[in-house]
Protein backbone atom coordinates (compact mmCIF):
# COMPACT_ATOMS: atom_id res chain seq x y z
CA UNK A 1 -44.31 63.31 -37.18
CA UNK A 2 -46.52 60.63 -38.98
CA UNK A 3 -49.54 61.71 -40.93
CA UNK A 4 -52.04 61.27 -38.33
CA UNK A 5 -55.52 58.41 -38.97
CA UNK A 6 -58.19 60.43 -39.17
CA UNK A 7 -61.45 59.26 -37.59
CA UNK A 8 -64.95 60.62 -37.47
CA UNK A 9 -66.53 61.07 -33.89
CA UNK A 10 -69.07 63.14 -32.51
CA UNK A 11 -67.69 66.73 -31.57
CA UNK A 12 -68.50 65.69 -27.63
CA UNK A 13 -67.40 62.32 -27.31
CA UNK A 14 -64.18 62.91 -25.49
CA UNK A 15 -62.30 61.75 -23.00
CA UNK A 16 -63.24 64.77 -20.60
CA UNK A 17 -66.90 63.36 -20.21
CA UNK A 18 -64.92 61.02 -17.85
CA UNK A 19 -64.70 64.58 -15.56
CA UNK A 20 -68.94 63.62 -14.61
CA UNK A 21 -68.17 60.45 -13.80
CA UNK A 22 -68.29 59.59 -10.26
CA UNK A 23 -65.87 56.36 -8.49
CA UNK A 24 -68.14 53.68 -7.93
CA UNK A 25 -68.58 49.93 -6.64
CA UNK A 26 -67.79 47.59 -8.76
CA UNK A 27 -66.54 43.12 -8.67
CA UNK A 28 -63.56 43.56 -5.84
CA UNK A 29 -61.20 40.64 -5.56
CA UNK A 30 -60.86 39.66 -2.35
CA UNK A 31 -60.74 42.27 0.72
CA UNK A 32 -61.05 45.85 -0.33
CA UNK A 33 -57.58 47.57 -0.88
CA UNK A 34 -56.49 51.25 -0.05
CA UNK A 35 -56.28 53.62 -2.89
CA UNK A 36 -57.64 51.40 -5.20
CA UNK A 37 -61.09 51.32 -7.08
CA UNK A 38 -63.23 48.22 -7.28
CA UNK A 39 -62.32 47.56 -10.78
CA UNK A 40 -59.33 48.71 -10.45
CA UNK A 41 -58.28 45.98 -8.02
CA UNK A 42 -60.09 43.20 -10.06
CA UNK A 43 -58.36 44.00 -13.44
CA UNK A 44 -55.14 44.66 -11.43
CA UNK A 45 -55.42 41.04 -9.31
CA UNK A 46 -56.27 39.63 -12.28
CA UNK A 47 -53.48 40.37 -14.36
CA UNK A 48 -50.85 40.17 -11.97
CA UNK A 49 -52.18 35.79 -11.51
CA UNK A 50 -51.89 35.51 -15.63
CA UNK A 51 -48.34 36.78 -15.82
CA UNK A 52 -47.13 35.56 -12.47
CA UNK A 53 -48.77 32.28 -12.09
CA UNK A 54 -50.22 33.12 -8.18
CA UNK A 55 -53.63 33.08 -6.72
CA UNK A 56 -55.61 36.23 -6.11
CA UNK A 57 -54.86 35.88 -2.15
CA UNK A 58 -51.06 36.02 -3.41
CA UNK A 59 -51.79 38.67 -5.72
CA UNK A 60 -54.17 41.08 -3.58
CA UNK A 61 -51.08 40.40 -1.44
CA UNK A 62 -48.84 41.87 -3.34
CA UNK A 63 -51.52 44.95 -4.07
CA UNK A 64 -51.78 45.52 -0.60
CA UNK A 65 -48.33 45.97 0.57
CA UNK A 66 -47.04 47.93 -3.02
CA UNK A 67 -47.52 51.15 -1.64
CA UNK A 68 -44.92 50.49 1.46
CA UNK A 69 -42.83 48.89 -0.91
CA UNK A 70 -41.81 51.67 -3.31
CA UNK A 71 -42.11 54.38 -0.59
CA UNK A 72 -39.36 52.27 1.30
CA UNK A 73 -37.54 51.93 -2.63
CA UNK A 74 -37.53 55.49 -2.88
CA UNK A 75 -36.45 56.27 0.83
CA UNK A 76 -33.51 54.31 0.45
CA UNK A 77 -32.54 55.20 -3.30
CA UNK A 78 -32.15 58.26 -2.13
CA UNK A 79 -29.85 57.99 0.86
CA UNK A 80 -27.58 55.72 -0.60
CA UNK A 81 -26.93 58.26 -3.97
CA UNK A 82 -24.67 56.65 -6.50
CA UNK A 83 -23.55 54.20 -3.96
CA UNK A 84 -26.69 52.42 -5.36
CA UNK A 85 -27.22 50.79 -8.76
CA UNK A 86 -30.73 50.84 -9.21
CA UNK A 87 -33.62 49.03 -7.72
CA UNK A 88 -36.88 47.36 -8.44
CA UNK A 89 -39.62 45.77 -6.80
CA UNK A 90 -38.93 41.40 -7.14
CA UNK A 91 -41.96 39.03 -7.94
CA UNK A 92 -43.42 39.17 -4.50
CA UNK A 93 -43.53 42.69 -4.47
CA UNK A 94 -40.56 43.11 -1.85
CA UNK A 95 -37.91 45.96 -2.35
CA UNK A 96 -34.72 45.34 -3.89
CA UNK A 97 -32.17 47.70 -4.19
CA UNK A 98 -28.68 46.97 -5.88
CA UNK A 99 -25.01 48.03 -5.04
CA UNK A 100 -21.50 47.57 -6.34
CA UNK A 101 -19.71 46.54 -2.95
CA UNK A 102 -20.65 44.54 0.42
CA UNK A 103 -19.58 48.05 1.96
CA UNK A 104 -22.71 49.60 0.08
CA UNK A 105 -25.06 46.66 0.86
CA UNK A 106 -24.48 47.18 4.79
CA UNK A 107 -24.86 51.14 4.43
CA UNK A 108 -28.44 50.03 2.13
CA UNK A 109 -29.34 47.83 5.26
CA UNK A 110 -28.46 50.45 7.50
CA UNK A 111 -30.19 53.20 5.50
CA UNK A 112 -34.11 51.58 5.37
CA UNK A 113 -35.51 48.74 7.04
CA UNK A 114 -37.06 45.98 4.96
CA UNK A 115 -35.14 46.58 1.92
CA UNK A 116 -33.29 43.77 0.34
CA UNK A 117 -29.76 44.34 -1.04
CA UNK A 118 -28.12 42.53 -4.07
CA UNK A 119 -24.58 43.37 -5.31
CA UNK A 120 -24.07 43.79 -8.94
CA UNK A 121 -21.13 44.12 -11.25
CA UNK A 122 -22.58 47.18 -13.12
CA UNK A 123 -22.81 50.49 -11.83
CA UNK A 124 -25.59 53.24 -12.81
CA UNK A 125 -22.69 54.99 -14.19
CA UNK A 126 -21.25 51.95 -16.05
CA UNK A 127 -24.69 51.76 -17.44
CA UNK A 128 -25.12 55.18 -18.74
CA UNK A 129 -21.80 55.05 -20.16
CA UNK A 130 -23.23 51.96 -22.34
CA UNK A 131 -26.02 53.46 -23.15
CA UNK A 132 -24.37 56.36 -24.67
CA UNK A 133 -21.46 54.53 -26.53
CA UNK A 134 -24.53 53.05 -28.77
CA UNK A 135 -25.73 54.32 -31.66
CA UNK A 136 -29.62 55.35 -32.29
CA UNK A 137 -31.18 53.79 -34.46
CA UNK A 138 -35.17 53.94 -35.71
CA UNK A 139 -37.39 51.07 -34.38
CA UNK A 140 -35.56 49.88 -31.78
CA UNK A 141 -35.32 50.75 -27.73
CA UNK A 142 -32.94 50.91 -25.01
CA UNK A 143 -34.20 49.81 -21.08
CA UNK A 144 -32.48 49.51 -18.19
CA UNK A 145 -33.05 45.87 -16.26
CA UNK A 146 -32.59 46.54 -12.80
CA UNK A 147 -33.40 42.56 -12.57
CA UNK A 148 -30.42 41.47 -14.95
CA UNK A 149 -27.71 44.83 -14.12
CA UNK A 150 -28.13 45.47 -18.01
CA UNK A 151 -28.86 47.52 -20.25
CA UNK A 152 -31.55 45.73 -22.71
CA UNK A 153 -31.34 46.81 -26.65
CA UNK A 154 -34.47 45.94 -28.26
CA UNK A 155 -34.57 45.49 -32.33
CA UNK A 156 -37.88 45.95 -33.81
CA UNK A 157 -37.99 44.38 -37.64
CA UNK A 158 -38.92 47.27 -39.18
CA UNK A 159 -35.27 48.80 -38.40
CA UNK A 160 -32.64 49.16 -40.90
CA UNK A 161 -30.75 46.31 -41.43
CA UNK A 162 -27.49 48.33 -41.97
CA UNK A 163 -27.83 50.74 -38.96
CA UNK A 164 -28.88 47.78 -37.15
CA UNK A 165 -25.31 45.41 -37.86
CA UNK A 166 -23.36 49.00 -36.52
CA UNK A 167 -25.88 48.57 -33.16
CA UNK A 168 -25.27 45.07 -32.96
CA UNK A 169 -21.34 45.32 -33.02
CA UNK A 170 -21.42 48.41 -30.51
CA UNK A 171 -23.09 46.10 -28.52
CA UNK A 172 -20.88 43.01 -29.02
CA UNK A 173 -18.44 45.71 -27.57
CA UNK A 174 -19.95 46.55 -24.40
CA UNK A 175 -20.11 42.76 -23.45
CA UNK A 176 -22.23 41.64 -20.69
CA UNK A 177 -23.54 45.19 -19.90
CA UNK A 178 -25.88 44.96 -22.61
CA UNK A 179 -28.38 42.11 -24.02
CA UNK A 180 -30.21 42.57 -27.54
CA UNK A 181 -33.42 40.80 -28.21
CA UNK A 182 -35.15 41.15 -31.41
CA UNK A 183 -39.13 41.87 -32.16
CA UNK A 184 -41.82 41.94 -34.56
CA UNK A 185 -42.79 45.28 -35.94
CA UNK A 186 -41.71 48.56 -35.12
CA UNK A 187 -41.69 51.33 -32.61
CA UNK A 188 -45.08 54.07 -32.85
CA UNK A 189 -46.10 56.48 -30.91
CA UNK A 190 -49.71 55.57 -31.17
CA UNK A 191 -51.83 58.75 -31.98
CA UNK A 192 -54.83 57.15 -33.68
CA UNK A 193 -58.17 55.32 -32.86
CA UNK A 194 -60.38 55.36 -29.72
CA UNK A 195 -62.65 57.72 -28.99
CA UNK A 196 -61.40 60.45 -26.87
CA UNK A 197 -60.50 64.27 -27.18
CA UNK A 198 -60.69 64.77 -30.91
CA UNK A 199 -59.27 67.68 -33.19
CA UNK A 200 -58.03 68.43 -36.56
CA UNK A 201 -59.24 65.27 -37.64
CA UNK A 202 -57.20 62.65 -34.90
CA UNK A 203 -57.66 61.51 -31.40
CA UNK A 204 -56.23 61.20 -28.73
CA UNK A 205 -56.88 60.02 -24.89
CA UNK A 206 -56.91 62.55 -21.70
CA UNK A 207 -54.61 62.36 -19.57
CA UNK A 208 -54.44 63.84 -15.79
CA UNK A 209 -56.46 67.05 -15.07
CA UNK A 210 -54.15 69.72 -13.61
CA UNK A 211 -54.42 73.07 -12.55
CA UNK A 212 -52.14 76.37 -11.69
CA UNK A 213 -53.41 79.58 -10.92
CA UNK A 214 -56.61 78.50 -10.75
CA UNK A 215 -56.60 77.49 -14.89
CA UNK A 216 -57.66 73.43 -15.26
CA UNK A 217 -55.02 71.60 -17.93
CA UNK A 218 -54.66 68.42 -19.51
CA UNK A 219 -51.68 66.28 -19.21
CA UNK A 220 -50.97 64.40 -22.15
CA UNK A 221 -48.90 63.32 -24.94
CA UNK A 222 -46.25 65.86 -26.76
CA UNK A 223 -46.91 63.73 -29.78
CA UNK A 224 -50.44 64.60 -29.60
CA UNK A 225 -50.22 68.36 -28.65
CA UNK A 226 -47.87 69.44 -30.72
CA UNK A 227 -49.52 67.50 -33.91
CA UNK A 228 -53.01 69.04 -32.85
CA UNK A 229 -53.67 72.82 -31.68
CA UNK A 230 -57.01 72.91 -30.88
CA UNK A 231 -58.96 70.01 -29.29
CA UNK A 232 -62.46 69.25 -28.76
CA UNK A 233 -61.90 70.42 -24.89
CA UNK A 234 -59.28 73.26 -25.02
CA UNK A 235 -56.26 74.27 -27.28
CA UNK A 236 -52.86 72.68 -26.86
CA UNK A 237 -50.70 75.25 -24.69
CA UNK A 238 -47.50 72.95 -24.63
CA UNK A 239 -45.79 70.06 -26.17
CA UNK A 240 -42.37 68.49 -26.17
CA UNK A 241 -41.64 65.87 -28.11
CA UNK A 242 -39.51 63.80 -29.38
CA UNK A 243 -37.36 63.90 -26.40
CA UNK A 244 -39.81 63.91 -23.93
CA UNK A 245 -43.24 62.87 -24.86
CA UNK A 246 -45.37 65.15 -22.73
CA UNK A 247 -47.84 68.26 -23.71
CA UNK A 248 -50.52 70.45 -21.88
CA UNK A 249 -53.79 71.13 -23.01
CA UNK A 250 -56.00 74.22 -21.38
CA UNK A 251 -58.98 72.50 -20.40
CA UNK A 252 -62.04 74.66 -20.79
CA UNK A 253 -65.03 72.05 -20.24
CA UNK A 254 -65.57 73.51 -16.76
CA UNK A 255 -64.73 69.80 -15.56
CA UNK A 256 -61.29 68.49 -14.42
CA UNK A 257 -61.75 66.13 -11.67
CA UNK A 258 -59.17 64.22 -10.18
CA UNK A 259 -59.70 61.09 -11.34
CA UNK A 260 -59.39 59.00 -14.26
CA UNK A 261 -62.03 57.24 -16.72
CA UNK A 262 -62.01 53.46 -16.82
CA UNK A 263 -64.27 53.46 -19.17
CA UNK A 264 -67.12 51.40 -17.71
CA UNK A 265 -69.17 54.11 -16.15
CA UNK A 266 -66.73 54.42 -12.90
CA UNK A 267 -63.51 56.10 -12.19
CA UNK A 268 -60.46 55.86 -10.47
CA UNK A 269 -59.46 58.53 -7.92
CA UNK A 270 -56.01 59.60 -8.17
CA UNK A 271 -54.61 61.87 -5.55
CA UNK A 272 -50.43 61.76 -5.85
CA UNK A 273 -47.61 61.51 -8.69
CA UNK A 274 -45.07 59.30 -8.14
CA UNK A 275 -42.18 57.52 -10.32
CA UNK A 276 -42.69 54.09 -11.65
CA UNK A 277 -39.96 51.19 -10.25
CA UNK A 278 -39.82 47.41 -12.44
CA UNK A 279 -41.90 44.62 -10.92
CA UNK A 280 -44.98 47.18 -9.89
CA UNK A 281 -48.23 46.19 -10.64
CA UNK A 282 -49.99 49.25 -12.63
CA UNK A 283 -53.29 50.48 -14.93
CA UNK A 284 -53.79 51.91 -18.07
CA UNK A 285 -56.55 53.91 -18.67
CA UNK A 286 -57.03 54.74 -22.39
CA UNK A 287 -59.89 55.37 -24.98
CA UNK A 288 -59.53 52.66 -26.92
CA UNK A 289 -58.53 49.72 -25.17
CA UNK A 290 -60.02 50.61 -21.64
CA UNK A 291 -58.79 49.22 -19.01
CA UNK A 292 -55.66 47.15 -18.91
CA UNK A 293 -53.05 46.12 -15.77
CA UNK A 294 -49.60 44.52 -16.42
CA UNK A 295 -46.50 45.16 -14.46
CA UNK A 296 -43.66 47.85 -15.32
CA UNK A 297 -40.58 45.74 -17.17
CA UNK A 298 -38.31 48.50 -17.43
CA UNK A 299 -37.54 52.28 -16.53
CA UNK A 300 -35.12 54.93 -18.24
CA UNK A 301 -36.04 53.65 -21.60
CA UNK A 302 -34.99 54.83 -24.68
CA UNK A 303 -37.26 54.63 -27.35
CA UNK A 304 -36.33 55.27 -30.93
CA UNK A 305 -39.15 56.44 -33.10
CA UNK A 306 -39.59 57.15 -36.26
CA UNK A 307 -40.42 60.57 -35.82
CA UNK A 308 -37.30 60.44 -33.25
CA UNK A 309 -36.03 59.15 -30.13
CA UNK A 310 -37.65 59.94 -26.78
CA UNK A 311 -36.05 59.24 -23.67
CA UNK A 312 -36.43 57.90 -19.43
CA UNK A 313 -39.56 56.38 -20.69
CA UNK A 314 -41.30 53.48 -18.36
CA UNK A 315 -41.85 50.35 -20.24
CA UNK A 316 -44.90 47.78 -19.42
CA UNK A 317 -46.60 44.86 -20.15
CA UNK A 318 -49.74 46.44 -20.20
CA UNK A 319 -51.73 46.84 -23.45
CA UNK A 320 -52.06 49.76 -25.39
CA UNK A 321 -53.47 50.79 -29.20
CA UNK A 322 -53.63 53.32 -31.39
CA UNK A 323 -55.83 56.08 -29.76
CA UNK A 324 -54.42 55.43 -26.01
CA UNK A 325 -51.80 58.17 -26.53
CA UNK A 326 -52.43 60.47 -23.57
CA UNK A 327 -54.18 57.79 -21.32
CA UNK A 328 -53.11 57.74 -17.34
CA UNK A 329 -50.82 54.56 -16.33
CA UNK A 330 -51.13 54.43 -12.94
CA UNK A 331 -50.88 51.99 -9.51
CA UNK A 332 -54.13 52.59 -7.29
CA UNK A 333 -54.48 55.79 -6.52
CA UNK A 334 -50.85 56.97 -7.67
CA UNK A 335 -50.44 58.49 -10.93
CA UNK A 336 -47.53 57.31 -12.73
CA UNK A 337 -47.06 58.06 -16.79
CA UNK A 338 -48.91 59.50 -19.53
CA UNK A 339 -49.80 56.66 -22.50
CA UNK A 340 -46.40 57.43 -25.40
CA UNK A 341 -46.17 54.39 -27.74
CA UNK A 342 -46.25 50.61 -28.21
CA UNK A 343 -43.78 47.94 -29.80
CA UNK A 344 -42.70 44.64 -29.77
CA UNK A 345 -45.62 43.43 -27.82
CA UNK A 346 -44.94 46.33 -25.12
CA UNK A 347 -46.52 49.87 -24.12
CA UNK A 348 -43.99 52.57 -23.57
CA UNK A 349 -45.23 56.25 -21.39
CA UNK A 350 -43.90 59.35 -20.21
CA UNK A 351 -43.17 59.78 -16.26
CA UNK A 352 -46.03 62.25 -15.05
CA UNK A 353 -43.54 63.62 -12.33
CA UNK A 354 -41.34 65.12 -14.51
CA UNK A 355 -44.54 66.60 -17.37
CA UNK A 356 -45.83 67.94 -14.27
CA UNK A 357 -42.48 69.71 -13.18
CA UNK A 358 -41.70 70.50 -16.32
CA UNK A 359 -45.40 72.73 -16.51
CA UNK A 360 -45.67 73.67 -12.66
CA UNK A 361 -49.25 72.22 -12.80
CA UNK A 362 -50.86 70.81 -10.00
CA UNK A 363 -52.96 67.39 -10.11
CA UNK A 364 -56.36 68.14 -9.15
């Protein structure tokens, strides 16, 4: 683990005074959209125009019919099985799911309504099996591009030029299956900054109040539990990381609402966990850098940190600094991650369904 920045805050500015803070009006764009909070929809419409190029009609389009989108994604992910090779959500928000034969794309017509099927050359299992035949190396990241049937191998500068030739050939090797692109910088697991729950001398951002048992938790970054045992608003009861990047703090403030600080004096509700697909819209709610919106560019990322790699993370284009560790990403009223890292001009977090399996805690 790297040293951690230390900051000076006040003992009670943390991220657990978002816990008072009640959902309220704010700027909408366009008609008012289920699940989501006033500025929740305007930061989230107004991302999706600047990266897309589309109107806020097309974009509060796109919000609106999400939700029906990845339920139908999920549905029919999971009655196809392997027979399917993925799937994402495409650039006007319709469900795409991808198969190896014209005997699977029938069956995937067959299985859900509304889904549009593409056949690819690459197999999940083909896939994995690249993944695996590559070698780890620090500062740099492995995705999975539903969009492209590949597996993506990002090189930050800051890796090692040696280990980095070995990657490159292993790649070279795989042919087609894989794509490397190279980046500024490095991979980090950004612990630092913001002001948020506080202890030992670093910071952090909350994550998603939980409960079991009756006992309110935290859910948040393992790099940030297990670096820090007693915080500002509980002690850290759990942490796993690298590998996973998820923790638990016991929350003993007496306040664990669910919903999540934007950081403007209202709050978005969140009411259901759910796993992130490529080509949704999302949030990030973190102490330093507020509130930011983007669109998820990859999932099943492997991310290759100093401090080690972690693994199945959800990559995004939305921004993230030192001190977001922790933060909520989420898509309306659907949690989705927990803030891990940033690099190469991406944000990298941890799926909240599995941290929240993994614990047997409840949202609240």
């Amino acid at each position: 683990m790297r040293k951690l920045m230390r900051a000076t805050v006040a003992a009670g500015a943390c991220a657990l005074a978002f816990g008072a803070v009640a959902p309220v009006a704010g700027a909408t764009s366009g008609p008012e959209i289920e699940g989501y909070s006033a500025d929740v929809q305007s930061e989230a419409v107004s991302a999706l125009g600047a990266e897309r190029g589309i109107t806020d009609t097309a974009a509060s389009r796109i919000l609106d019919t999400q939700d029906d989108s990845v339920r139908a994604l999920d549905a029919a992910l999971a009655k196809l099985g392997d027979r399917a090779a993925g799937g994402y959500l495409d650039a006007s928000g319709a469900p795409v799911v991808n198969v190896v034969s014209e005997v699977a794309a029938s069956q995937a017509r067959t299985a859900q309504a509304g889904v549009v099927t593409r056949v690819v050359e690459h197999s999940t299992a083909d896939l994995e099996a690249a993944r695996d035949a590559l070698p780890s190396v620090a500062d740099t990241s492995v995705a999975t591009d539903p969009t492209s049937n590949q597996l993506v191998v990002t090189v930050g500068s800051d890796a090692p030029a040696a280990e980095v030739a070995d990657l490159k050939a292993a790649a070279d090797r795989l042919g087609d299956a894989v794509r490397v692109e190279q980046v500024a910088g490095g991979f980090d697991a950004a612990i630092y900054g913001g002001e948020a729950i506080t202890g030992g001398g670093s910071r952090c951002s909350a994550g998603f109040n939980a409960n079991s048992g009756g006992q309110n938790y935290i859910v948040d970054a393992g790099h940030c539990t297990g670096a820090v045992s007693q915080w500002n608003v509980g002690p850290s009861v759990g942490a796993s990381f690298p590998g996973n990047d998820y923790g638990l703090i016991r929350n003993d403030t007496g306040s664990a609402p669910g919903a999540v600080s934007l950081y403007n004096g209202s709050a978005q509700a969140i009411n259901s966990a759910a796993n992130a697909y490529v080509g949704q819209s999302i949030c990030k709610s973190g102490s330093t850098t507020g509130l930011t919106c983007g669109t998820v560019q990859a999932t099943n990322v492997t991310v290759n940190y100093p401090q080690g790699a972690v693994y199945q993370l959800v990559q995004t284009s939305a921004s993230v600094n030192s001190g977001d560790s922790g933060g909520a990403l989420f898509a309306g009223s659907t949690g989705l991650g927990i803030t891990s890292g940033m690099g190469g001009g991406s944000s990298f977090f941890q799926p909240l369904t599995e941290a929240l399996s993994a614990y047997g805690v409840t949202l609240n």
